[in-house]
Protein backbone atom coordinates (compact mmCIF):
# COMPACT_ATOMS: atom_id res chain seq x y z
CA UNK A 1 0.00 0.00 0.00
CA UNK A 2 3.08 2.21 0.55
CA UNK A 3 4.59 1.78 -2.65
CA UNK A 4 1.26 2.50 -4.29
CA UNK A 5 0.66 5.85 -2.00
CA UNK A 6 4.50 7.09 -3.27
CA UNK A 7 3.96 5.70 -6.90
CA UNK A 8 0.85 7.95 -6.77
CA UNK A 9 2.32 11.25 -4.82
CA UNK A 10 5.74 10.64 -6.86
CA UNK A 11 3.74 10.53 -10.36
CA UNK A 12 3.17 14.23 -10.96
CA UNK A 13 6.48 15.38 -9.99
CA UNK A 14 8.10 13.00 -11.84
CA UNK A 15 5.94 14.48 -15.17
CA UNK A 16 6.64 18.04 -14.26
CA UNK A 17 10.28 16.99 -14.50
CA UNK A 18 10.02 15.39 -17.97
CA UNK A 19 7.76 18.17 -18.76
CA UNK A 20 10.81 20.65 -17.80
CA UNK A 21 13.20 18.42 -19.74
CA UNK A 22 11.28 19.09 -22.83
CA UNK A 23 13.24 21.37 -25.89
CA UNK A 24 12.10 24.65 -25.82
CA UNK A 25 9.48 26.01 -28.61
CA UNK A 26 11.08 29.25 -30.43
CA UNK A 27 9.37 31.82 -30.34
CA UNK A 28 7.04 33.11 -33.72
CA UNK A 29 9.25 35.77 -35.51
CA UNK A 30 6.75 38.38 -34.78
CA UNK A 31 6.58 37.40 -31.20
CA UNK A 32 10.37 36.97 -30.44
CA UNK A 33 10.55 40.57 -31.69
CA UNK A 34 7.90 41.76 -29.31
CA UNK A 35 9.42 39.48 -26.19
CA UNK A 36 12.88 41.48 -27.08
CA UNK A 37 10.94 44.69 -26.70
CA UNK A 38 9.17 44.09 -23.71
CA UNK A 39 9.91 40.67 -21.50
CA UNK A 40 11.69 43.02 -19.16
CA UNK A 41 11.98 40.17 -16.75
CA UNK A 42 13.30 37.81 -19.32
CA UNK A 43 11.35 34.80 -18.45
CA UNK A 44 10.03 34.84 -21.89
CA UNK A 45 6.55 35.38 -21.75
CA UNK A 46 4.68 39.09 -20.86
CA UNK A 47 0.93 39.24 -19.90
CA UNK A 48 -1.14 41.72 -20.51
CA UNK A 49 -0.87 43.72 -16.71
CA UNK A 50 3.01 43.19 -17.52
CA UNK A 51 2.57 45.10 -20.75
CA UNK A 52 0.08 47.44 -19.82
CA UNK A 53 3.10 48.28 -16.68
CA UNK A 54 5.86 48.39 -19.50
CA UNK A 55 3.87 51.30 -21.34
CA UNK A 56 2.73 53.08 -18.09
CA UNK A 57 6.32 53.40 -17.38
CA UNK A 58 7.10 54.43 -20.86
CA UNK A 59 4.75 57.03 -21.18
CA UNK A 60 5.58 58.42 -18.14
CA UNK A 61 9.40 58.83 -19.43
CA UNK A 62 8.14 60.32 -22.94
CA UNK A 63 6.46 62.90 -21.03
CA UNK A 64 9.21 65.00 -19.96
CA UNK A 65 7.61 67.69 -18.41
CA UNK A 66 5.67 65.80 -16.18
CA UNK A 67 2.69 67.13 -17.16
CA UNK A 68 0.70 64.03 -17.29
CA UNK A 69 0.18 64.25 -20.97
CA UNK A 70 2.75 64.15 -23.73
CA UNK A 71 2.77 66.23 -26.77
CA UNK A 72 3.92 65.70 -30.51
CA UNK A 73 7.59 66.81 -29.80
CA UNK A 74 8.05 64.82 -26.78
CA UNK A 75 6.59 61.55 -28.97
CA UNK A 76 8.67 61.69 -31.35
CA UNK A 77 12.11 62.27 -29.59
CA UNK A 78 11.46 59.25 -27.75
CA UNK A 79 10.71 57.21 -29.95
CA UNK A 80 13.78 57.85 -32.41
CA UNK A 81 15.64 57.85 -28.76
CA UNK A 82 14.74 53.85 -29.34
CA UNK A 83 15.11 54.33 -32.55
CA UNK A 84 18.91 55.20 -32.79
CA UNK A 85 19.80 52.94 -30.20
CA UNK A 86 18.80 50.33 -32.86
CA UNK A 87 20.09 51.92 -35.35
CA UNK A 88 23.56 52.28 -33.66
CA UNK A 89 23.30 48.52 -32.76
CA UNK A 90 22.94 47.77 -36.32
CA UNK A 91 25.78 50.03 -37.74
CA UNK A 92 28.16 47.89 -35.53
CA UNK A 93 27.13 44.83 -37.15
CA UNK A 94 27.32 45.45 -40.78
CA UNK A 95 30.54 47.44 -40.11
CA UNK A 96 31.95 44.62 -38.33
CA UNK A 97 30.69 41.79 -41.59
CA UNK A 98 32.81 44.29 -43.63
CA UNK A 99 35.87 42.85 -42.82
CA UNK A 100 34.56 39.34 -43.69
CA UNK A 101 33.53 40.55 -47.13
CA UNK A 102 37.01 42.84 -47.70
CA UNK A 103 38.57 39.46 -46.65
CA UNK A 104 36.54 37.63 -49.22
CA UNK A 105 37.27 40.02 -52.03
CA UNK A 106 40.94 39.45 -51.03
CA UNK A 107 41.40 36.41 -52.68
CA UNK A 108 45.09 36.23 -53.07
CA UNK A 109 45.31 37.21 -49.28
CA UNK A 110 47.64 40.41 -49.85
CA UNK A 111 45.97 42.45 -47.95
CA UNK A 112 44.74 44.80 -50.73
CA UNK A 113 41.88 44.04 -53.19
CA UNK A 114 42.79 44.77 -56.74
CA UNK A 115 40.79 45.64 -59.42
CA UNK A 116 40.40 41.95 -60.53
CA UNK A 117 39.97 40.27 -57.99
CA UNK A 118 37.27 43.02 -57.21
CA UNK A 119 35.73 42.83 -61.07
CA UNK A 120 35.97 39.02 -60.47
CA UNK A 121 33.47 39.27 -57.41
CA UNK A 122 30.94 41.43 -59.57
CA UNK A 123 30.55 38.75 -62.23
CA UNK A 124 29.61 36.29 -59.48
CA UNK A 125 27.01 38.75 -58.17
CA UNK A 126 25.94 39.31 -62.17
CA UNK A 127 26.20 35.38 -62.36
CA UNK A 128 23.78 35.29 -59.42
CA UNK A 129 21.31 37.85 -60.55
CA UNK A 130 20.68 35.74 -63.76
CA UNK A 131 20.52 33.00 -61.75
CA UNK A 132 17.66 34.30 -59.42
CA UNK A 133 15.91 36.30 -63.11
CA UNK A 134 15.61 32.78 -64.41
CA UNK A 135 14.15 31.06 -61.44
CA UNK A 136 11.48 34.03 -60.97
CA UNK A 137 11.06 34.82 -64.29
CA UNK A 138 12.29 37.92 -66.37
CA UNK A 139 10.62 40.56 -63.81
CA UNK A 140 11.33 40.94 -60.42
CA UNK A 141 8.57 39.33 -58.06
CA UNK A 142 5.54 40.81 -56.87
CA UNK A 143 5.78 40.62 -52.93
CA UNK A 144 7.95 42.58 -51.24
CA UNK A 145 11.53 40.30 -49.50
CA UNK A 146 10.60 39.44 -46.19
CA UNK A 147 10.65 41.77 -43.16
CA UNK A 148 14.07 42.60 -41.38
CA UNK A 149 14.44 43.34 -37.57
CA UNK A 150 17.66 45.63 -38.72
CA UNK A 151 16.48 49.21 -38.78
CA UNK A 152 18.93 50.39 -41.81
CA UNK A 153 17.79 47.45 -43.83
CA UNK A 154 20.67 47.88 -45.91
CA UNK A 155 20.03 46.44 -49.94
CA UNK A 156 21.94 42.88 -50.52
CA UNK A 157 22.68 41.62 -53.90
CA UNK A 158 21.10 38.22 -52.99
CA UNK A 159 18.07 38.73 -53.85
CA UNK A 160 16.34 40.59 -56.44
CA UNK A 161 14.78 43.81 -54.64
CA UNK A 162 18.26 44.43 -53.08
CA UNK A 163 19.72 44.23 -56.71
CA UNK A 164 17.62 46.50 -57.69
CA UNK A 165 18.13 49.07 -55.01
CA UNK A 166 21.80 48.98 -55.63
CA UNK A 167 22.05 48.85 -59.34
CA UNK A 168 18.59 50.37 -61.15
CA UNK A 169 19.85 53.62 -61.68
CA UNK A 170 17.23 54.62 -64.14
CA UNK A 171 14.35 53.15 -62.10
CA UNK A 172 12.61 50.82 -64.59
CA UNK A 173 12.76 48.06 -62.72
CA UNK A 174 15.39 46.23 -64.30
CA UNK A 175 19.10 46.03 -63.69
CA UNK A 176 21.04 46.49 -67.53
CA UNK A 177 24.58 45.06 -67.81
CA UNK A 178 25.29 48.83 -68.85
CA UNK A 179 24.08 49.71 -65.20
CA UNK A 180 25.61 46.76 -62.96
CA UNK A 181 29.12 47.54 -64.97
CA UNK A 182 28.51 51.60 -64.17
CA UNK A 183 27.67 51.26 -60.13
CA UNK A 184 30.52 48.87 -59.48
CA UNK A 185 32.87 51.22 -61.00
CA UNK A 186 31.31 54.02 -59.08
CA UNK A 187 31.89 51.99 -55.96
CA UNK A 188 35.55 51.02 -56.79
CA UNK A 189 36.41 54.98 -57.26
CA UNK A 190 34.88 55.80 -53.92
CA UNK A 191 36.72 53.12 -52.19
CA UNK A 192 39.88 54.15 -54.01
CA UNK A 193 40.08 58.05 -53.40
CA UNK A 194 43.95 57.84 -54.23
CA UNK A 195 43.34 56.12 -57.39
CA UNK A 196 46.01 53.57 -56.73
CA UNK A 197 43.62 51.16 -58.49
CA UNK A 198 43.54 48.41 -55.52
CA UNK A 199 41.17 48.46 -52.23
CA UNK A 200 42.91 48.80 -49.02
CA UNK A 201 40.97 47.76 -45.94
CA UNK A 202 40.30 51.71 -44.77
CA UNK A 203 39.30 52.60 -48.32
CA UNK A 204 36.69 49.96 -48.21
CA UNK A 205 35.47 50.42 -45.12
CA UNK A 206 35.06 54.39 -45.78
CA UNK A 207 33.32 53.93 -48.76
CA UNK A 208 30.73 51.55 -46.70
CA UNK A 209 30.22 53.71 -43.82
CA UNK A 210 29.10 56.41 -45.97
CA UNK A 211 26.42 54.10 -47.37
CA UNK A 212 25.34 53.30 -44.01
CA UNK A 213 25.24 56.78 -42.49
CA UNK A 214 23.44 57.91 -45.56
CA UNK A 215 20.97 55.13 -44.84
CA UNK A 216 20.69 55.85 -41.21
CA UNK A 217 19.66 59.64 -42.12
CA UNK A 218 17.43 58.61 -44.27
CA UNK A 219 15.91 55.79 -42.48
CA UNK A 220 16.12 58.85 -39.18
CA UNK A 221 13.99 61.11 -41.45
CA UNK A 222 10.87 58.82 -42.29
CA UNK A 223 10.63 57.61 -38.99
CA UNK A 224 10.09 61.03 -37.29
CA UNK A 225 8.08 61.88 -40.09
CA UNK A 226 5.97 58.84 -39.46
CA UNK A 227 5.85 59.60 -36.00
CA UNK A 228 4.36 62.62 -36.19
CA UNK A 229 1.78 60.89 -38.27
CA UNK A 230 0.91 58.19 -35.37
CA UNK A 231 0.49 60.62 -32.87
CA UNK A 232 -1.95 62.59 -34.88
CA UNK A 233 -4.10 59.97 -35.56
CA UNK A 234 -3.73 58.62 -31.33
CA UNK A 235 -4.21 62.41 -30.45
CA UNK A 236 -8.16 61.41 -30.85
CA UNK A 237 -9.41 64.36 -29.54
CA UNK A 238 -6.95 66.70 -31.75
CA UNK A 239 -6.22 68.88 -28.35
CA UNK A 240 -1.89 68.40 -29.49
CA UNK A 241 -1.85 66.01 -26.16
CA UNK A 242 -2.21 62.21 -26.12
CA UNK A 243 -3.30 61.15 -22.63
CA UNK A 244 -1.90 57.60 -21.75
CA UNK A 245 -5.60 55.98 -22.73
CA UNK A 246 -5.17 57.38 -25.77
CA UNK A 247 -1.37 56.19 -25.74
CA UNK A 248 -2.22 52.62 -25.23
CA UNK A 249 -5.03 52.51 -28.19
CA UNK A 250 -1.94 51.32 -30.09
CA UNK A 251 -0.75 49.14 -27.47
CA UNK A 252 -4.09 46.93 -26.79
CA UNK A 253 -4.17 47.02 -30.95
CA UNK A 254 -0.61 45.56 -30.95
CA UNK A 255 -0.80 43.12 -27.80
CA UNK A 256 -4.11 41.58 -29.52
CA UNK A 257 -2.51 40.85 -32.67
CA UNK A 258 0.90 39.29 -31.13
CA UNK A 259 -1.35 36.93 -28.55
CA UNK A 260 -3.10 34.91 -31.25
CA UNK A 261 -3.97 32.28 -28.46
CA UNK A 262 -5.94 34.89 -26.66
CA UNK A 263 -4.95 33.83 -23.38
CA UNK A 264 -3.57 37.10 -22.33
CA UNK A 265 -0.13 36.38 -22.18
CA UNK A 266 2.85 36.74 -24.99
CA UNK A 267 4.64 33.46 -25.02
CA UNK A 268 6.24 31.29 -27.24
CA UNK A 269 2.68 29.40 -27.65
CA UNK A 270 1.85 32.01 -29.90
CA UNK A 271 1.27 31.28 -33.61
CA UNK A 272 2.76 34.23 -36.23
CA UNK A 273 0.22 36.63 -36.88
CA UNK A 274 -0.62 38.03 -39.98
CA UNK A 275 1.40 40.17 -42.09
CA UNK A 276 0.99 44.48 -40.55
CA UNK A 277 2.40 47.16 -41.54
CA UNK A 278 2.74 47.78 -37.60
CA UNK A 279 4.85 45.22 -37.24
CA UNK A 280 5.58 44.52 -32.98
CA UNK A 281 7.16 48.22 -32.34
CA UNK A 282 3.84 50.42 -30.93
CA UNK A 283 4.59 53.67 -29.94
């Protein structure tokens, strides 16, 4: 009777602890993005008190001078506050992959990338653009590539929107041999102020930097701009102040949408939700 009584009382714990063993489920894209934003405790889930916390405390920090409401100017410097952090973040990384590709380029390992071994890299890309035409027919596809967590979202020759960005000068939506041959000459001369007709490292990684702070301006630029458009349309009243209920019309909109369970809290049990344009960053 003993050994049944422990079997019995020993039963559940000993499922919790194969329960516990279990691989963890990642996370939905959509809803590892939001757990980044807002799992403050890191236990990777956030209900909806949690959230509705997280914002409190947010909106009390956008609204600088404490007057318990916060206007257009204090909206938007807080939010590209967030925004450059991100931004910075991401200029790191793709300054710190440009040593990888220099490196790549280098294929004699000299320490210098010269003009053929830099031309030689371009016909691979060229290569690869018919490669990708062919499978997707003669036009570039439809849909747009899918959504990147980097803020700067810089243009990649690997797929066909990025070639495009880099290359379609005239903007027909095509890239012309005449075209491909024209940028990567333009980018050789910029790397090569000294016209010494091979790449050092410091060349190469000047002439990228300036791509990415001219992205990060630009990317800077729209996102103020379309933060003064979100507070307009949360400023529901149109008195120039949002009130925190007003505030958090975006944030009940957002948490809804990433909790496609419905259970109230933001976990990995969450399925991907559809495609926004809102994507998990409310404001």
């Amino acid at each position: 009777m003993s050994f049944l009584i422990s079997a019995v009382l020993l039963f559940p714990l000993a499922q919790a602890a194969a329960t516990s063993t279990l691989p963890a489920v990642a996370p939905a894209p959509a809803v590892a993005e939001f757990l980044e934003q807002f799992d403050a405790s890191g236990n990777g889930s956030v209900s909806w008190q949690q959230f509705v916390d997280f914002r409190q405390q947010r909106f009390t920090r956008t609204d600088a001078n404490g007057d318990g409401a916060v206007d257009e100017g204090e909206y938007v410097i807080e939010y590209l506050g967030r925004l450059d952090a991100r931004v910075q973040q991401a200029y790191e990384g793709h300054a710190a992959q440009t040593r990888t590709r220099f490196d790549a380029l280098d294929s004699n390992k000299d320490g210098v990338v010269s003009r053929a071994e830099f031309d030689a890299a371009g016909e691979r890309t060229w290569g690869g653009h018919q490669k990708l035409l062919a499978r997707a027919g003669t036009a570039p596809p439809a849909s747009a590539p899918p959504r990147s967590r980097d803020p700067l979202r810089m243009p990649t020759s690997h797929n066909l929107a990025g070639m495009l960005e880099i290359y379609d000068r005239d903007g027909d939506g095509r890239v012309s041999r005449e075209e491909f041959i024209q940028v990567r000459d333009a980018m050789f001369a910029a790397a090569d102020p000294g016209h010494a007709g091979q790449l050092d490292f410091d060349g190469y990684m000047a002439e990228f930097q300036q791509r990415l702070e001219r992205r990060a301006n630009e990317v800077r630029t729209a996102a103020a701009r379309q933060a003064k458009v979100r507070f307009k349309a949360l400023d529901t009243d149109k008195d120039g102040r949002m009130s925190f209920a007003e505030y958090q019309v975006s944030g009940k909109r957002l948490f809804d949408r990433i909790d496609g369970n419905g259970d109230g809290v933001v976990d990995a049990r969450d399925p991907e939700p559809p495609a926004s344009s809102h994507g998990s960053s409310a404001s």
